[in-house]
C-alpha atoms as a PDB file:
ATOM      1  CA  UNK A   1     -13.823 -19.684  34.561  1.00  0.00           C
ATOM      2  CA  UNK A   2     -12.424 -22.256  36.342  1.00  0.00           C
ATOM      3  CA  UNK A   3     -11.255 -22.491  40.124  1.00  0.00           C
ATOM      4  CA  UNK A   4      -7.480 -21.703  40.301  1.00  0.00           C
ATOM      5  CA  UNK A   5      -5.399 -21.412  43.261  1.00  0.00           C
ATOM      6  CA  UNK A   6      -5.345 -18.325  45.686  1.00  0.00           C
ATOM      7  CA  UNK A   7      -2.101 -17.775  47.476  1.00  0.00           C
ATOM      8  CA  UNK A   8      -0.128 -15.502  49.425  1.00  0.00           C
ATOM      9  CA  UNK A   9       3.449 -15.325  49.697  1.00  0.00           C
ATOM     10  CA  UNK A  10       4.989 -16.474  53.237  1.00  0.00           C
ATOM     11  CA  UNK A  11       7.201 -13.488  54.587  1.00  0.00           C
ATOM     12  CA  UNK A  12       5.742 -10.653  51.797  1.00  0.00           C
ATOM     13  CA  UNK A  13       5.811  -7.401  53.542  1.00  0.00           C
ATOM     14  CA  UNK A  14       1.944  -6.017  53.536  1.00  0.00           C
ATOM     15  CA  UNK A  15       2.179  -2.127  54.502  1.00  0.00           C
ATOM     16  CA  UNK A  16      -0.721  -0.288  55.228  1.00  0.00           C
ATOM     17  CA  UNK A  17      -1.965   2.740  53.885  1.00  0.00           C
ATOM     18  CA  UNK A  18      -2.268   5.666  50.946  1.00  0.00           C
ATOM     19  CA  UNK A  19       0.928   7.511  50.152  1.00  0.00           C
ATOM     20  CA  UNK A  20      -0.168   9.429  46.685  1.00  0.00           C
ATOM     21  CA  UNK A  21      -4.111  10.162  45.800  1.00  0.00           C
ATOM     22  CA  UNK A  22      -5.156  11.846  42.366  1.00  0.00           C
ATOM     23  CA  UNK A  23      -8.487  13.236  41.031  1.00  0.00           C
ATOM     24  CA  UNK A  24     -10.332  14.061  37.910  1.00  0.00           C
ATOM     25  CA  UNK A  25     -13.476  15.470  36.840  1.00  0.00           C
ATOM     26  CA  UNK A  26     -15.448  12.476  35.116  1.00  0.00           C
ATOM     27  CA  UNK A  27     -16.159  15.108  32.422  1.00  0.00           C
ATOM     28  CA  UNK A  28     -12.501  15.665  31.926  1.00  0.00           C
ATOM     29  CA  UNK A  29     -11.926  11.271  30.792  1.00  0.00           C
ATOM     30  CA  UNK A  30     -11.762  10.553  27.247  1.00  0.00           C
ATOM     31  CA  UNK A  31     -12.002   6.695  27.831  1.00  0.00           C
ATOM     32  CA  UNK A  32     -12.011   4.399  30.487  1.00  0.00           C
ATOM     33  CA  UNK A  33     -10.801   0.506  30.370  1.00  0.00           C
ATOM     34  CA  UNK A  34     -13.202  -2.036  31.083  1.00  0.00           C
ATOM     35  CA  UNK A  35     -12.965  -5.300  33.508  1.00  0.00           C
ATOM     36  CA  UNK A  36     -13.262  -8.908  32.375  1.00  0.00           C
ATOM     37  CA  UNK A  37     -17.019 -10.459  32.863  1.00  0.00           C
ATOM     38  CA  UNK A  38     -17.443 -12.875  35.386  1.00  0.00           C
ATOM     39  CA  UNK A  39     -18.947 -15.028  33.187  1.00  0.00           C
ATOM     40  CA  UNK A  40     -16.093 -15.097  30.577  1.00  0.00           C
ATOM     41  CA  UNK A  41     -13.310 -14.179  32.526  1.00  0.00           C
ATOM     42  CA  UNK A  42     -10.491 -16.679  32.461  1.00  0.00           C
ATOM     43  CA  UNK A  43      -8.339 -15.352  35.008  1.00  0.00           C
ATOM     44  CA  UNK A  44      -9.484 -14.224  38.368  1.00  0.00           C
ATOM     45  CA  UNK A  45      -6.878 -10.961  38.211  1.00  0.00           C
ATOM     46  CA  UNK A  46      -8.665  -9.880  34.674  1.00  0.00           C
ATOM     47  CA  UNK A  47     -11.714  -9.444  37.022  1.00  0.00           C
ATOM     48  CA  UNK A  48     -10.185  -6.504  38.868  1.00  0.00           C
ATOM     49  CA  UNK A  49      -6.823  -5.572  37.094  1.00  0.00           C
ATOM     50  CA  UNK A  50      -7.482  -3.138  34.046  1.00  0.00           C
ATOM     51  CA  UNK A  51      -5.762  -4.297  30.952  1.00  0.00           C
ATOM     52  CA  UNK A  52      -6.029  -0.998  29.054  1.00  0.00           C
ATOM     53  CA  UNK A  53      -4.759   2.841  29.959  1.00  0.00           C
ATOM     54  CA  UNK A  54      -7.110   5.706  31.205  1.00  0.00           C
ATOM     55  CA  UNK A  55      -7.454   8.351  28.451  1.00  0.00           C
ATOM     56  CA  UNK A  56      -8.106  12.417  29.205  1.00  0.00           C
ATOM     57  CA  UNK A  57      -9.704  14.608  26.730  1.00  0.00           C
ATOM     58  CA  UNK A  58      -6.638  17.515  25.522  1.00  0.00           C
ATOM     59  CA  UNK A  59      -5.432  19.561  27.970  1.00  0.00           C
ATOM     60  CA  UNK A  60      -7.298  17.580  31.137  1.00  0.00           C
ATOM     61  CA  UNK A  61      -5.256  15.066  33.498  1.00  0.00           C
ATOM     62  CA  UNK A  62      -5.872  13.896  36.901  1.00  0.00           C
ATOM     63  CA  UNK A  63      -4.447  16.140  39.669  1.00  0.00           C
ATOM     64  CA  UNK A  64      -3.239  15.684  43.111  1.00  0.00           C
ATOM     65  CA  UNK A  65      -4.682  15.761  46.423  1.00  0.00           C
ATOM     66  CA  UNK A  66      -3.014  16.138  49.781  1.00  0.00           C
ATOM     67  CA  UNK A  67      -3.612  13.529  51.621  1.00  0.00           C
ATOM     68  CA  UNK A  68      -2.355  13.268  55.557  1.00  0.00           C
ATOM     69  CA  UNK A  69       0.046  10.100  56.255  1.00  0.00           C
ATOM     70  CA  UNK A  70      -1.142   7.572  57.621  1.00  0.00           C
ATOM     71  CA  UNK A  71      -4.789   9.617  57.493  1.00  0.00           C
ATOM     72  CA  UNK A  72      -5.683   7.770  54.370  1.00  0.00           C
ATOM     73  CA  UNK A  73      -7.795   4.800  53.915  1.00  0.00           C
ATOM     74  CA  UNK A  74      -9.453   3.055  50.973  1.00  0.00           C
ATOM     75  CA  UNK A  75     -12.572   0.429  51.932  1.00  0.00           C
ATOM     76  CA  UNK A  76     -14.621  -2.420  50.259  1.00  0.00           C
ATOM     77  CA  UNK A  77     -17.423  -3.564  51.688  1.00  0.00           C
ATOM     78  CA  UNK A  78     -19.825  -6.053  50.326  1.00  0.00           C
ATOM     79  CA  UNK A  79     -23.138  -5.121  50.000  1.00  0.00           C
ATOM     80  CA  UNK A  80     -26.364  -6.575  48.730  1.00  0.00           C
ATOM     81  CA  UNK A  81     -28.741  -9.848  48.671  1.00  0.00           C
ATOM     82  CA  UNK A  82     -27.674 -13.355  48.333  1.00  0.00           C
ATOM     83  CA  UNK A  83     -28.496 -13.487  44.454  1.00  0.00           C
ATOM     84  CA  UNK A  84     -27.643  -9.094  43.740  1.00  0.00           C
ATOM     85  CA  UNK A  85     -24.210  -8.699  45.496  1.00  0.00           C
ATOM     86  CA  UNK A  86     -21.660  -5.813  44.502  1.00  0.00           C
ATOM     87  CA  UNK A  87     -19.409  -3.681  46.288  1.00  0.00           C
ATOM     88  CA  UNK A  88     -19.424  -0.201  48.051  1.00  0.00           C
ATOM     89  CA  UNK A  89     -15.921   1.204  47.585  1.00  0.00           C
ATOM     90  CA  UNK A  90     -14.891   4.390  50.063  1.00  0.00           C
ATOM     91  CA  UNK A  91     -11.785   6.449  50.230  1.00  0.00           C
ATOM     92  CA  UNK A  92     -10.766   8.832  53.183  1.00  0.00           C
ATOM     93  CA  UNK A  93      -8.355  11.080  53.235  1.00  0.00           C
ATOM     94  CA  UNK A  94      -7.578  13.579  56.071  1.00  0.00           C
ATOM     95  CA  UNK A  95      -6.267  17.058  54.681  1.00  0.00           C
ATOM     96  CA  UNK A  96      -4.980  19.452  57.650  1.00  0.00           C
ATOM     97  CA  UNK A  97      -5.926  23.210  57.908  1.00  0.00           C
ATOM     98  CA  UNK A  98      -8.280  25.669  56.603  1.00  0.00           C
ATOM     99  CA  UNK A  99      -6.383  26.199  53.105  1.00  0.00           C
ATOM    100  CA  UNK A 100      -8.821  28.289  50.727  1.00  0.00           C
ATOM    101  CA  UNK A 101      -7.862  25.981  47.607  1.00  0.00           C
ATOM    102  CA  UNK A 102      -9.148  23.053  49.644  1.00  0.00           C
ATOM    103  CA  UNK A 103     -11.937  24.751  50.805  1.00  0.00           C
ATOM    104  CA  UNK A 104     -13.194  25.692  47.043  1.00  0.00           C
ATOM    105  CA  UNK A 105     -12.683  22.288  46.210  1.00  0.00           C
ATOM    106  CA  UNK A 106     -14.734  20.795  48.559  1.00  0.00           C
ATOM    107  CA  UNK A 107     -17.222  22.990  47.545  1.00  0.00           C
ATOM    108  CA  UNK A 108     -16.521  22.215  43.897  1.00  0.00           C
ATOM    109  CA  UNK A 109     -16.610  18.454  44.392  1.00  0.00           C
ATOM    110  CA  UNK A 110     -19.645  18.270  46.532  1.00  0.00           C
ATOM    111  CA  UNK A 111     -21.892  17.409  43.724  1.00  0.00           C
ATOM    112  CA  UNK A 112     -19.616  16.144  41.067  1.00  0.00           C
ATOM    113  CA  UNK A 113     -19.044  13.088  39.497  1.00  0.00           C
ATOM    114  CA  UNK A 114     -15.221  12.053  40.620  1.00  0.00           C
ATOM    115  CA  UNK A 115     -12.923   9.124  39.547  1.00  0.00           C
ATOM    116  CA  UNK A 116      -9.747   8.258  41.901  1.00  0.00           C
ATOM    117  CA  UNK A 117      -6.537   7.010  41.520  1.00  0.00           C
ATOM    118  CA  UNK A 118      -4.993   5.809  44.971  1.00  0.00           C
ATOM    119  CA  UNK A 119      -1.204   4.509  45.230  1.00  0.00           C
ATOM    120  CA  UNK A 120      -0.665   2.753  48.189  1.00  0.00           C
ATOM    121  CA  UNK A 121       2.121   1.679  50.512  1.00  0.00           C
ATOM    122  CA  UNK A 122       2.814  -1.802  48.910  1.00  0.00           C
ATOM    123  CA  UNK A 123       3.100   0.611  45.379  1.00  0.00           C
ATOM    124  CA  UNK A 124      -0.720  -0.503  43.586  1.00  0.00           C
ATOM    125  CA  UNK A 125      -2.313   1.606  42.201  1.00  0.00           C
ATOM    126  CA  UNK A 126      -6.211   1.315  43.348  1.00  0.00           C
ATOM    127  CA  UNK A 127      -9.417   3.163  41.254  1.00  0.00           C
ATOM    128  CA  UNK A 128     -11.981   4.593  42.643  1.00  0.00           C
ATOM    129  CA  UNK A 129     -15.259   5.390  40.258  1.00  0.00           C
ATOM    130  CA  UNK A 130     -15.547   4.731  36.670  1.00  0.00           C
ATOM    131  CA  UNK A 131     -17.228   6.688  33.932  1.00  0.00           C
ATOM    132  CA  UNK A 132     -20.757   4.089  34.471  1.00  0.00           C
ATOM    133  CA  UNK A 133     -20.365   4.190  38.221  1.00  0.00           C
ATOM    134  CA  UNK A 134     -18.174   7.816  39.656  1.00  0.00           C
ATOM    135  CA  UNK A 135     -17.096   8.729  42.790  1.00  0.00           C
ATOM    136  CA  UNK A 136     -18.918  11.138  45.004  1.00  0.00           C
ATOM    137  CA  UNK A 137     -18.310  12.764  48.111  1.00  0.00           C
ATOM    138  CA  UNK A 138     -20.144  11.163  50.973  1.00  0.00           C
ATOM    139  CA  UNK A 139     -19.118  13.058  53.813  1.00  0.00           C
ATOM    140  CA  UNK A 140     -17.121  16.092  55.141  1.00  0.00           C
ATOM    141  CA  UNK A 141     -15.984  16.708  58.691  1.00  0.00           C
ATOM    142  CA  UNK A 142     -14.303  19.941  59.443  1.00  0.00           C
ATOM    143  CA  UNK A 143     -12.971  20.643  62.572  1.00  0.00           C
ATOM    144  CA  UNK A 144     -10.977  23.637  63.761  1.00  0.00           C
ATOM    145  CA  UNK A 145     -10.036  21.481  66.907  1.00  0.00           C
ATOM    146  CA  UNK A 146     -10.262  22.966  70.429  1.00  0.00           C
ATOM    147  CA  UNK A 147      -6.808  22.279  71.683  1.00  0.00           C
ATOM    148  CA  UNK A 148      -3.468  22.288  69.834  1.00  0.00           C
ATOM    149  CA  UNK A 149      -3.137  18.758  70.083  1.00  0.00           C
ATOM    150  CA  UNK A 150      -6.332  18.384  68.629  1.00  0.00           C
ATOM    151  CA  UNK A 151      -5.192  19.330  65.290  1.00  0.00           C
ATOM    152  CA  UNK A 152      -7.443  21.064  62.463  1.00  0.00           C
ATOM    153  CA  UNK A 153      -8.610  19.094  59.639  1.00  0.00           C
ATOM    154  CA  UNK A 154     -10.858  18.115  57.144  1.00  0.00           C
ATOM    155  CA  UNK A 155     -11.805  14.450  56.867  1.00  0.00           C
ATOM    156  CA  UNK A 156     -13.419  13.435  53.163  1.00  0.00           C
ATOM    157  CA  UNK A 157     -15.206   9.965  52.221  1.00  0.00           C
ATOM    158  CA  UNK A 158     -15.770   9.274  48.742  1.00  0.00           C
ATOM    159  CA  UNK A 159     -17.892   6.201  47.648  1.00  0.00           C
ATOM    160  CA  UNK A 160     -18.560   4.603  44.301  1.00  0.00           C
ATOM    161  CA  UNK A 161     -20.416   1.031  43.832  1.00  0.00           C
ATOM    162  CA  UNK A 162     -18.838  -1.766  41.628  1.00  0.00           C
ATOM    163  CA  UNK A 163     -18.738  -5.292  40.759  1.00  0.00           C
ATOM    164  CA  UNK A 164     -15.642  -5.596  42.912  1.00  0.00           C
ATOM    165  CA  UNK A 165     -13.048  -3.932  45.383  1.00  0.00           C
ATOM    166  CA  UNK A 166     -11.798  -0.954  43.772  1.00  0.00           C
ATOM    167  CA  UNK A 167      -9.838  -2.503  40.356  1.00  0.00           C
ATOM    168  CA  UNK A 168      -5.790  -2.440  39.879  1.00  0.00           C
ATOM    169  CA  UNK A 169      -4.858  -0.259  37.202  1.00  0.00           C
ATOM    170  CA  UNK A 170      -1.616  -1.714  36.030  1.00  0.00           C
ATOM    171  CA  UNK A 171      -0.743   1.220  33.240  1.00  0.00           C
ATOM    172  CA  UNK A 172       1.988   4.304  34.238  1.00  0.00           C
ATOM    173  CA  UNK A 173       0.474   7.025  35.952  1.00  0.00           C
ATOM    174  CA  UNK A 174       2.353   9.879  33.927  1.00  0.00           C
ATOM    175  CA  UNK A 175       0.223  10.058  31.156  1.00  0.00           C
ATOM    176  CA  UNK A 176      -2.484  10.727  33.234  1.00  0.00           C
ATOM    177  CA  UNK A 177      -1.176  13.341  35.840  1.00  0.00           C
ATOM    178  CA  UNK A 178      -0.008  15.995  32.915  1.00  0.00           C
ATOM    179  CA  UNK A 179      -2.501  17.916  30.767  1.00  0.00           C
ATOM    180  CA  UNK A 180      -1.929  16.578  26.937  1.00  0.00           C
END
């Protein structure tokens, strides 16, 4: 690949934040699009845009979950030696109260394999976990709160490892969020 210019847009709004996150099992994905090589790549975007749609096996689809506004944050950070690096990818989300369908998931998605699909503010789509590489939760911290303006919550991380920041996917999200 060769060098090609990186710029940014003078005056482009930026917003911060997660407005819309979705979930599926990873036993629930038929196929899963693959990134560009960074040894054949020709374009730096085909390294972390994918090119292809997300397929579920019939009657699965990724589903929503709550996520507080402005609670929700998704991370890269690069990790590894000089010659071996890669990226650990994190989402949080903030969900408020004690609800008992959020409570059974937690408990469902403890130990599971997870992929993500995280809109945010500036409308890209973000994806967390892959079939190779899934999502899992990290950490839970429930709180009940002490005073009122404390508030009751849970806060979730998720982490998967990757290549690169958690990839684009550029396809329509409707196939994926009803069952086939």
């Amino acid at each position: 690949m060769n060098a090609q210019a990186v710029q940014y847009p003078a005056g482009r709004y930026n917003p911060a934040g997660v407005t819309k996150v979705f979930y599926a099992f990873k036993e629930d994905i038929a196929t899963f699009p693959t990134l560009a090589d960074s040894e054949t790549a020709t374009t730096f975007e085909s390294l972390v845009e994918f090119s292809a749609a997300i397929t579920m096996k019939a009657t699965k689809s990724f589903h929503p979950l709550y996520c507080t506004v402005e609670e929700g944050e998704i991370k890269a950070t690069l990790v590894g030696p000089r010659d071996g690096k890669g990226y650990e990818n994190s989402l949080e989300i903030s969900f408020p109260g004690n609800v008992a369908t959020f409570l059974g998931f937690k408990a469902a998605a403890a130990n599971r394999e997870l992929v993500f699909l995280v809109k945010e503010k500036n409308n890209k789509v973000r994806v967390l976990g892959s079939l190779e590489d899934p999502a899992y939760m990290e950490s839970d911290e429930e709180t009940s709160g002490k005073k009122i303006a404390d508030g009751r919550k849970s806060v979730l991380s998720f982490k998967a490892s990757g290549a690169t920041s958690a990839p684009i996917y550029k396809e329509p999200l409707e196939a994926l969020l009803a069952a086939a």
